[in-house]
Protein backbone atom coordinates (compact mmCIF):
# COMPACT_ATOMS: atom_id res chain seq x y z
CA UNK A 1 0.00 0.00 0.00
CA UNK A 2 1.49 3.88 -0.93
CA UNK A 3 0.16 5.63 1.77
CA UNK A 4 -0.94 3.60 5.22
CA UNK A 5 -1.15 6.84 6.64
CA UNK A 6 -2.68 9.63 4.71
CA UNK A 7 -2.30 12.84 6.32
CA UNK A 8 -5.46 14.23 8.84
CA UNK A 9 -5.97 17.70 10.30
CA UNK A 10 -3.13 20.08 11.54
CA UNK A 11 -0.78 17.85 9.37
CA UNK A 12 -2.78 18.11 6.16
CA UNK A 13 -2.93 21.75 6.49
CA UNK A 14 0.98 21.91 6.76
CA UNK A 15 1.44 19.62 3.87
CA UNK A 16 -1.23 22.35 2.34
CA UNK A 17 0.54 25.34 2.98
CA UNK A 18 3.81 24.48 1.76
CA UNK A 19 2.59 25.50 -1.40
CA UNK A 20 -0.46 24.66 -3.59
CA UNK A 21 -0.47 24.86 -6.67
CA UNK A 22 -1.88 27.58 -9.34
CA UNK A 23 -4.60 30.34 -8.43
CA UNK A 24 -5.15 31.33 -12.16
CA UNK A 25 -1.53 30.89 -13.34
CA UNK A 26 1.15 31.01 -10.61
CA UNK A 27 3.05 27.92 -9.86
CA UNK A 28 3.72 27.46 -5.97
CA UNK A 29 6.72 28.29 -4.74
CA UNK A 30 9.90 26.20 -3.12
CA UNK A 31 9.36 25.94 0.51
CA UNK A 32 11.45 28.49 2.46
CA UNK A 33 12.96 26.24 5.55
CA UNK A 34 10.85 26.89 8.30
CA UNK A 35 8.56 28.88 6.55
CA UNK A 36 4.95 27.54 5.02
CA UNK A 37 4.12 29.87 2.70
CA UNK A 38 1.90 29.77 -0.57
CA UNK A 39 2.69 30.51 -4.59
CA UNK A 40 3.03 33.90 -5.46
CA UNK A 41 -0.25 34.44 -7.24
CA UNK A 42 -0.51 36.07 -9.94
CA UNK A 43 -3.86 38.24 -11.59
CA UNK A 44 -3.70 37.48 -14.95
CA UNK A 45 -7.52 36.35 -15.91
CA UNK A 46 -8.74 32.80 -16.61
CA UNK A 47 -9.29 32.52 -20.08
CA UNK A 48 -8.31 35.92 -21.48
CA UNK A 49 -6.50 38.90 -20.42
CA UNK A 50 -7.53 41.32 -18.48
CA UNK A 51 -6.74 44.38 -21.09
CA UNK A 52 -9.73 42.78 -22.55
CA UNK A 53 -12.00 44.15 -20.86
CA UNK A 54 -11.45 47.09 -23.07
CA UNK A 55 -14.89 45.32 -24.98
CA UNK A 56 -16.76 47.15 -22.16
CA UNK A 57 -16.44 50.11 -24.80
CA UNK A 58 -15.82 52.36 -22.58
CA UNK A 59 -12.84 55.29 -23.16
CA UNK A 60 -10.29 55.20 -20.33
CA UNK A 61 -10.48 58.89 -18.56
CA UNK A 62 -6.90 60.65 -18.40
CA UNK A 63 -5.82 59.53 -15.18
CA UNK A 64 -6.19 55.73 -15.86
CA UNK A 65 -4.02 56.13 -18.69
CA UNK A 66 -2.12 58.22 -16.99
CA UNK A 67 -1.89 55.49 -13.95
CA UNK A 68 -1.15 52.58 -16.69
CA UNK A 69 1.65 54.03 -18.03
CA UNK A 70 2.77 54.82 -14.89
CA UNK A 71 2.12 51.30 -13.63
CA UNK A 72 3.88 49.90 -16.91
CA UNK A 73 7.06 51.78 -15.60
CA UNK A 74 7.05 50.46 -11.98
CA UNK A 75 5.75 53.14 -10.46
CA UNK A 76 3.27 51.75 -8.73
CA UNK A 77 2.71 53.77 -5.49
CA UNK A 78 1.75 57.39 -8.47
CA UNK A 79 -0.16 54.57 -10.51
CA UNK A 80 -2.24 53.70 -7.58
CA UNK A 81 -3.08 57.24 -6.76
CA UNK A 82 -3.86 58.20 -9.73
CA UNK A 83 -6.28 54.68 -10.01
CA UNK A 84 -7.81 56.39 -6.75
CA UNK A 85 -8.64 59.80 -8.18
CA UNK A 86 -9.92 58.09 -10.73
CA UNK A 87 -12.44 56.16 -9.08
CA UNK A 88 -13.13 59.48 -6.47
CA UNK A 89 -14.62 60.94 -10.16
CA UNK A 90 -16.55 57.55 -11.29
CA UNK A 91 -16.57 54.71 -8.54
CA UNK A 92 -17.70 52.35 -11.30
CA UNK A 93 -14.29 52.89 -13.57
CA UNK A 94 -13.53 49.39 -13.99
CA UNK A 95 -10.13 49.81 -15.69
CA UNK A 96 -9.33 51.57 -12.28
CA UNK A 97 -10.20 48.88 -9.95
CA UNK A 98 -8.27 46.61 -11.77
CA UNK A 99 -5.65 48.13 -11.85
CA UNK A 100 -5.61 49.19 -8.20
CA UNK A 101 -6.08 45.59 -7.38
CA UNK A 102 -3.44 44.43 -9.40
CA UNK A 103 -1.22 46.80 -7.10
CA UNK A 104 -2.25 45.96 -4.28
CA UNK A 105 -2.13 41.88 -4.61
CA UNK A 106 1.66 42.80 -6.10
CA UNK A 107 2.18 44.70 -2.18
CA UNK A 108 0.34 40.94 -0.95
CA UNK A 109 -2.45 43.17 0.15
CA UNK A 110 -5.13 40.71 -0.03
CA UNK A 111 -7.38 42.09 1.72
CA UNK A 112 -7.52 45.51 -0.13
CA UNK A 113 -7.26 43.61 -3.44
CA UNK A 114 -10.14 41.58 -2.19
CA UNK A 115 -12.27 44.41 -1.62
CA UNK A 116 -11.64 45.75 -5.41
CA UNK A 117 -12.22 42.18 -6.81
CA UNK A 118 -15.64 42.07 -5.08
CA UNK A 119 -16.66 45.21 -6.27
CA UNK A 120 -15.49 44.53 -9.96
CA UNK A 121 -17.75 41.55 -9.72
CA UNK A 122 -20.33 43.28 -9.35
CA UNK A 123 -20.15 46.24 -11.69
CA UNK A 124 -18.96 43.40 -14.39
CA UNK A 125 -20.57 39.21 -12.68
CA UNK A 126 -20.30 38.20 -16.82
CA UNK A 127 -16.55 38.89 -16.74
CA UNK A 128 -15.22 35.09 -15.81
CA UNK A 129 -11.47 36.84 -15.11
CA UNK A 130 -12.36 38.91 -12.28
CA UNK A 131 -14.04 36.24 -10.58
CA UNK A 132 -10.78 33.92 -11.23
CA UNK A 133 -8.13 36.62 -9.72
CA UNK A 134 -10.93 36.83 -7.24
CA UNK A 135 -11.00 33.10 -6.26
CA UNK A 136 -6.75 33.93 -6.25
CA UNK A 137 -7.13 36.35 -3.78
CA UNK A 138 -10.00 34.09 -1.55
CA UNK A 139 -7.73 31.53 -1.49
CA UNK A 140 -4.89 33.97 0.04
CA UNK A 141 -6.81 34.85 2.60
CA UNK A 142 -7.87 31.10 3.69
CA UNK A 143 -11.58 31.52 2.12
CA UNK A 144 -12.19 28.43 0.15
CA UNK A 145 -15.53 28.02 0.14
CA UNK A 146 -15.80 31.98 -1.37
CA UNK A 147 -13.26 31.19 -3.35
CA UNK A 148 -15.18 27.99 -5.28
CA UNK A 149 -18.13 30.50 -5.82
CA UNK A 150 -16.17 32.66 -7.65
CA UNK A 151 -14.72 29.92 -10.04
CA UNK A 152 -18.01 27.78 -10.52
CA UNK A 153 -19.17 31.69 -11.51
CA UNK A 154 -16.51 31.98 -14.00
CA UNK A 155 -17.08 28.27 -15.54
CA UNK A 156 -21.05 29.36 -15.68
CA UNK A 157 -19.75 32.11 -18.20
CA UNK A 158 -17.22 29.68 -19.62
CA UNK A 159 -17.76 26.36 -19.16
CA UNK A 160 -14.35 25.26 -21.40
CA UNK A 161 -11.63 27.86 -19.58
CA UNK A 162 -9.14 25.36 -18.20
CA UNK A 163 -7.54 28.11 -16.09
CA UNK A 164 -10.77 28.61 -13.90
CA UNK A 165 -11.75 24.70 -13.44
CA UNK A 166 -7.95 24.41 -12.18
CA UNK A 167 -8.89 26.92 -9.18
CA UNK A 168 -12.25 25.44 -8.90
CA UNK A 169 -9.86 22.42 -7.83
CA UNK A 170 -7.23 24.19 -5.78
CA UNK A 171 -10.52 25.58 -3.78
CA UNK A 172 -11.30 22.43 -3.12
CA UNK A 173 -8.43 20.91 -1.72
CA UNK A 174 -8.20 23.77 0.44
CA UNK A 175 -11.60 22.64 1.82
CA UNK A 176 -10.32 19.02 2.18
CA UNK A 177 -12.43 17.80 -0.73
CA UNK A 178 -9.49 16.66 -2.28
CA UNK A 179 -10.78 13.24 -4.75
CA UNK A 180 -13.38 16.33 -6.24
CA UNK A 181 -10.38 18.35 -6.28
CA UNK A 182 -8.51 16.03 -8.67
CA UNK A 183 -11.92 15.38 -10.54
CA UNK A 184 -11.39 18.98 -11.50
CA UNK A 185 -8.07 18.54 -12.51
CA UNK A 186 -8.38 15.61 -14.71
CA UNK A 187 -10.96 17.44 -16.55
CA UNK A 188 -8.02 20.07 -17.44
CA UNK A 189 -5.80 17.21 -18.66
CA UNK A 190 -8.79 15.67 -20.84
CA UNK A 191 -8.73 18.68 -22.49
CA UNK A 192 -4.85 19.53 -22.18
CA UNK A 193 -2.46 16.68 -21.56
CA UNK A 194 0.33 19.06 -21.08
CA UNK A 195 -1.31 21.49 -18.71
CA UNK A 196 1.64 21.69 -16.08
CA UNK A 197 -0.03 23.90 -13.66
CA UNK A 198 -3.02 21.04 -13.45
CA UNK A 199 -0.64 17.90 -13.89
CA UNK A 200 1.32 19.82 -10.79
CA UNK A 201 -2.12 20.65 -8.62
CA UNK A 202 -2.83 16.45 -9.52
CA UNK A 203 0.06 15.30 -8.02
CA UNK A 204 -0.14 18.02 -5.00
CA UNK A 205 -3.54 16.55 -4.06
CA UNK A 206 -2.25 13.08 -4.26
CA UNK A 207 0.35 14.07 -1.44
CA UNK A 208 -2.62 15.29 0.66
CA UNK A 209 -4.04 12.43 0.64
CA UNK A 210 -1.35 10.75 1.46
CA UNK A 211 -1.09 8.86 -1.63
CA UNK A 212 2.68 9.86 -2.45
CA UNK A 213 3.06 7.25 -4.82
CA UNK A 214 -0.02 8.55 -7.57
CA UNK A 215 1.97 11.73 -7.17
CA UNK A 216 5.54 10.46 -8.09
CA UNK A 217 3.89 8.18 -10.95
CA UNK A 218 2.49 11.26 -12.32
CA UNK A 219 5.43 13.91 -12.13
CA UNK A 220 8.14 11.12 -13.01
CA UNK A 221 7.22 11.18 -16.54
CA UNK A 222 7.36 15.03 -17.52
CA UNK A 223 9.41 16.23 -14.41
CA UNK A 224 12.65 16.65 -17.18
CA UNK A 225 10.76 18.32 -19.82
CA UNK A 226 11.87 21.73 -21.31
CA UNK A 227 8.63 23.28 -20.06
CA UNK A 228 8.16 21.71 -16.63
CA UNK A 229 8.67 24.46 -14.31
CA UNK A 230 10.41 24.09 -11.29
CA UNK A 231 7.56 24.02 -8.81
CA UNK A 232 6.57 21.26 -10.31
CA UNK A 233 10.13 19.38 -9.77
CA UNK A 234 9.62 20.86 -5.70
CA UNK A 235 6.41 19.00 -5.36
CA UNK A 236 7.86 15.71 -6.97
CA UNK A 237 11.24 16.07 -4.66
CA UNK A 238 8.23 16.60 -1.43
CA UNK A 239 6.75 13.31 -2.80
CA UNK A 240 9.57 11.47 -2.86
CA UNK A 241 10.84 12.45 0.47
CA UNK A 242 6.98 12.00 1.94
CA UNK A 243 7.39 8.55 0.15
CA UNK A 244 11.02 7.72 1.92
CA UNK A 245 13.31 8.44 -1.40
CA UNK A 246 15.44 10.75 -0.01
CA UNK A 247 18.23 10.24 -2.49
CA UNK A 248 15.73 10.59 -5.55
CA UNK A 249 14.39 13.63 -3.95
CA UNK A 250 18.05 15.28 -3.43
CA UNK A 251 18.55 14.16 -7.30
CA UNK A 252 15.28 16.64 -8.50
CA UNK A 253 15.85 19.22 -6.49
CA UNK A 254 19.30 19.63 -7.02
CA UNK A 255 17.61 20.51 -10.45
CA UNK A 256 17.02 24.16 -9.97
CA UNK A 257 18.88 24.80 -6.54
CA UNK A 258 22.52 25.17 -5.16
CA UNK A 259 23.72 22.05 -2.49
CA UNK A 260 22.79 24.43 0.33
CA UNK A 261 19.33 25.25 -0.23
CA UNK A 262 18.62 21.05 -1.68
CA UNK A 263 20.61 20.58 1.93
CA UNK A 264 17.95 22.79 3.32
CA UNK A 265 14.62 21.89 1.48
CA UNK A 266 15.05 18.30 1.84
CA UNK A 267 15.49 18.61 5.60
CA UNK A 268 11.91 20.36 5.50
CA UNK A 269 10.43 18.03 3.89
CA UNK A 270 11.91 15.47 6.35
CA UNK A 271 10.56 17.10 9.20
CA UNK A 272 7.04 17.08 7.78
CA UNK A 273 7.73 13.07 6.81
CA UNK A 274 8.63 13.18 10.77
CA UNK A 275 5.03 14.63 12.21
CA UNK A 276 3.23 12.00 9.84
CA UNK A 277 3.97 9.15 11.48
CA UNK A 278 1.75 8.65 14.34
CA UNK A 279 3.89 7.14 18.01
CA UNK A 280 3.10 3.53 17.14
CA UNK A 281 5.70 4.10 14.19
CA UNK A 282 8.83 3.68 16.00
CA UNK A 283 9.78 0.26 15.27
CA UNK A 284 8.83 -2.34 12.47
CA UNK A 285 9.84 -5.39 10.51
CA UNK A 286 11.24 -5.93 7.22
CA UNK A 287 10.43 -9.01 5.35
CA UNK A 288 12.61 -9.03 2.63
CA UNK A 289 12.98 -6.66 -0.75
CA UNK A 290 11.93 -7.48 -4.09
CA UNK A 291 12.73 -5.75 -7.77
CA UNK A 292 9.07 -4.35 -8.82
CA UNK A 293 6.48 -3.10 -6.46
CA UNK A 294 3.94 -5.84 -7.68
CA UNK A 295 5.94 -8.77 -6.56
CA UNK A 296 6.50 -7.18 -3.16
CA UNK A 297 2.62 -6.67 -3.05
CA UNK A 298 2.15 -9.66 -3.35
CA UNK A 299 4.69 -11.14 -1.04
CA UNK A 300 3.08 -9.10 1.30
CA UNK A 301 -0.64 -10.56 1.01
CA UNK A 302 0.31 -13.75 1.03
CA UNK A 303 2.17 -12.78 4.32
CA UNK A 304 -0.73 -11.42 5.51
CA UNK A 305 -2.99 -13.92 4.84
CA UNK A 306 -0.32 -16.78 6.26
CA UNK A 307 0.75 -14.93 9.99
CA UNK A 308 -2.66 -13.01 10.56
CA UNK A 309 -3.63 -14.54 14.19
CA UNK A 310 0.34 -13.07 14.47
CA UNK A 311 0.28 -9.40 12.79
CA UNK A 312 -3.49 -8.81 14.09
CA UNK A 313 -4.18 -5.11 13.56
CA UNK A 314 -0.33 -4.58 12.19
CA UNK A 315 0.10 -2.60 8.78
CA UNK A 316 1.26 -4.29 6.01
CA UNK A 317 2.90 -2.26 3.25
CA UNK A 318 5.23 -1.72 0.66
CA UNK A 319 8.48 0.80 0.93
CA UNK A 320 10.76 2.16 -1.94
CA UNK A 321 14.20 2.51 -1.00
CA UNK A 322 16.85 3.70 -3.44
CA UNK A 323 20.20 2.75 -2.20
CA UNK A 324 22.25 6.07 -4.15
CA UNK A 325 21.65 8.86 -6.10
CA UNK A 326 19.88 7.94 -9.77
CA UNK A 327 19.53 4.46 -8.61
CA UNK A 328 16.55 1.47 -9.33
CA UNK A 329 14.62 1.88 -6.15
CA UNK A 330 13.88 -1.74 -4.19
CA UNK A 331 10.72 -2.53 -2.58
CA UNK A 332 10.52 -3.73 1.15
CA UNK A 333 8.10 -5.90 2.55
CA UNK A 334 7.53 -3.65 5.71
CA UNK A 335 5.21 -4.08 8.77
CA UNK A 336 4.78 -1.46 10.80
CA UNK A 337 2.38 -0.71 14.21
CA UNK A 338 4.33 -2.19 16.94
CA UNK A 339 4.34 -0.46 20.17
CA UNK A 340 7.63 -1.14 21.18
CA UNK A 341 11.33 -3.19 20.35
CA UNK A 342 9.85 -6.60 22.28
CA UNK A 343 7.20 -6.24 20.36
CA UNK A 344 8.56 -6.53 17.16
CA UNK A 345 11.14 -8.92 17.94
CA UNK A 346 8.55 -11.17 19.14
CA UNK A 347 6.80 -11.18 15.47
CA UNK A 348 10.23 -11.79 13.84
CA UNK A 349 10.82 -14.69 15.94
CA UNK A 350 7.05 -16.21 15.21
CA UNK A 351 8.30 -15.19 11.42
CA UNK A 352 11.62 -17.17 11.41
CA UNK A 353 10.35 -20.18 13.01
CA UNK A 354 8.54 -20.84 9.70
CA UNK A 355 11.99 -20.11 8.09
CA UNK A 356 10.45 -16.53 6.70
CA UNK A 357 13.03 -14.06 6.98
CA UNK A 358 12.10 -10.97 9.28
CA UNK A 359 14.29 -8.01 10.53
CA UNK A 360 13.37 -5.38 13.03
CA UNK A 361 14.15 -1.69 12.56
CA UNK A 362 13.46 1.65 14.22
């Protein structure tokens, strides 16, 4: 089994915040050590860009244009004054709002870009990108359930925009509803096979659930293409550590970062591995490795089936292990649930006696 343990509560929330994936466009982030922090998101709209909202046929007044250009240049603190003067002469000027919101989510003033968002919604509820950098912003400020609103909106005025079902699914993961979560994403990849934001946001969800394995089968394939970004490397290396392959996980990261910070990221990872496994975890029993994971699966029911007045409630499972860097992994036969040393040892010897080979760890 990949995952006799799937993350619950506190935990799941950690695993959450060390990054989801895409609100609109923005890959997550690499963990800073220490640090749980979320993908810098970004406001570009869902299916279409937000200059096109010039179709509201509307002129811009002088100080918008003004404030663009302004904006354009980087300076951002006499573009957002001028956005406000602008709305002090027409509170509906949508070209100022977004713009002002766009400022303000650059500053990671959520809740200030929030309150443009909602009110561009409501001048404009047809146009599906302000309700996706809405959702964005939602999700920044730990509303989910807002946040899904927003992009079900956006899909009921554009059913096919990929970019909008993708944060339908992030929402949804953030509310723990993570198998309607990857529902959501699958739907992307129907459409879009190569949609790296959603093939990313997959695999995330599978590591939420505790399912580590589903997330390294999907990443393993594309994780050395041209176009795979590097987030999406970050969440395979978190897999792979989640999943025990410390050595593989070193291997990706080392990808797109310098020793120190692989040094440092993988240690994070570790500690999260660490708070996953509940007190019972301390010792278990190997019982023997095999070459693919099927033939250690099924080593491991027949195992089952042949000591079960012995393991009673014990976990059966199957670990990867890779013994160095860019190496075939090997799969152990691993039973785990023991509450102490004598405990185990006492299963190994019932194990032996029927010449079945059985070693305790810790």
């Amino acid at each position: 089994m990949d995952a006799p343990f799937p993350p619950s509560g506190a935990i799941r929330e950690a695993i959450m915040a060390i990054g989801k994936g895409i609100f609109c466009q923005g890959f997550r982030a690499l963990p800073a050590v220490g640090v749980l922090m979320l993908a810098a998101l970004l406001t570009a709209g869902c299916a279409d860009s937000l200059d096109q909202t010039r179709d509201l046929h509307a002129p811009l007044s002088n100080m918008v244009r003004v404030a663009m250009q302004m904006q354009k240049q980087g300076d951002e603190e006499g573009a957002a004054e001028f956005y406000r003067r602008a709305l002090q002469e027409n509170p509906d000027d949508v070209m100022a709002r977004k713009g002002l919101a766009e400022i303000f989510v650059a500053h990671k003033d959520y809740v200030s870009a929030a309150g443009q968002y909602h009110a561009l919604v409501q001048l404009r509820p047809g146009i599906s990108e302000f309700r996706c950098a809405y959702g964005g912003v939602l999700l920044r400020l730990n509303r989910p359930s807002e946040a899904r609103t927003q992009y079900e909106a956006a899909l009921g005025e554009n059913p096919g925009d990929l970019k909008a079902r993708d944060g339908l699914g992030v929402a949804l993961d953030y509310m723990g509803r993570h198998r309607a979560a990857r529902e959501q994403y699958k739907k992307v990849l129907d459409r879009k096979a190569d949609d790296y934001a959603a093939l990313s946001n997959l695999a995330h969800s599978y590591v939420l659930s505790g399912l580590y394995r589903d997330a390294i089968r999907i990443l393993e394939p594309v994780y050395r293409k041209p176009a795979a970004p590097a987030a999406l490397r970050a969440n395979l290396a978190e897999a792979y550590v989640l999943a025990g392959m410390d050595v593989d996980a070193e291997r990706v990261a080392a990808m797109d970062m310098p020793p120190d910070e692989v040094k440092r990221n993988i240690a994070f990872y570790r500690a999260e591995r660490l708070k996953l496994l509940p007190p019972t975890e301390a010792f278990y029993a190997d019982l023997g490795s095999f070459g693919t994971p099927a033939l250690a699966k099924r080593r491991a029911a027949r195992l089952h089936r042949r000591f079960a007045h012995a393991a009673g409630k014990l976990d059966f499972e199957v670990v990867p292990m890779v013994a160095k860097e860019g190496g075939t992994p090997t799969f152990f036969v691993r039973v785990r649930g023991f509450a102490n040393a004598s405990d185990a040892a006492a299963f190994c010897g019932t194990l032996m006696k029927q010449d079945v080979f059985c070693k305790v760890g810790s």
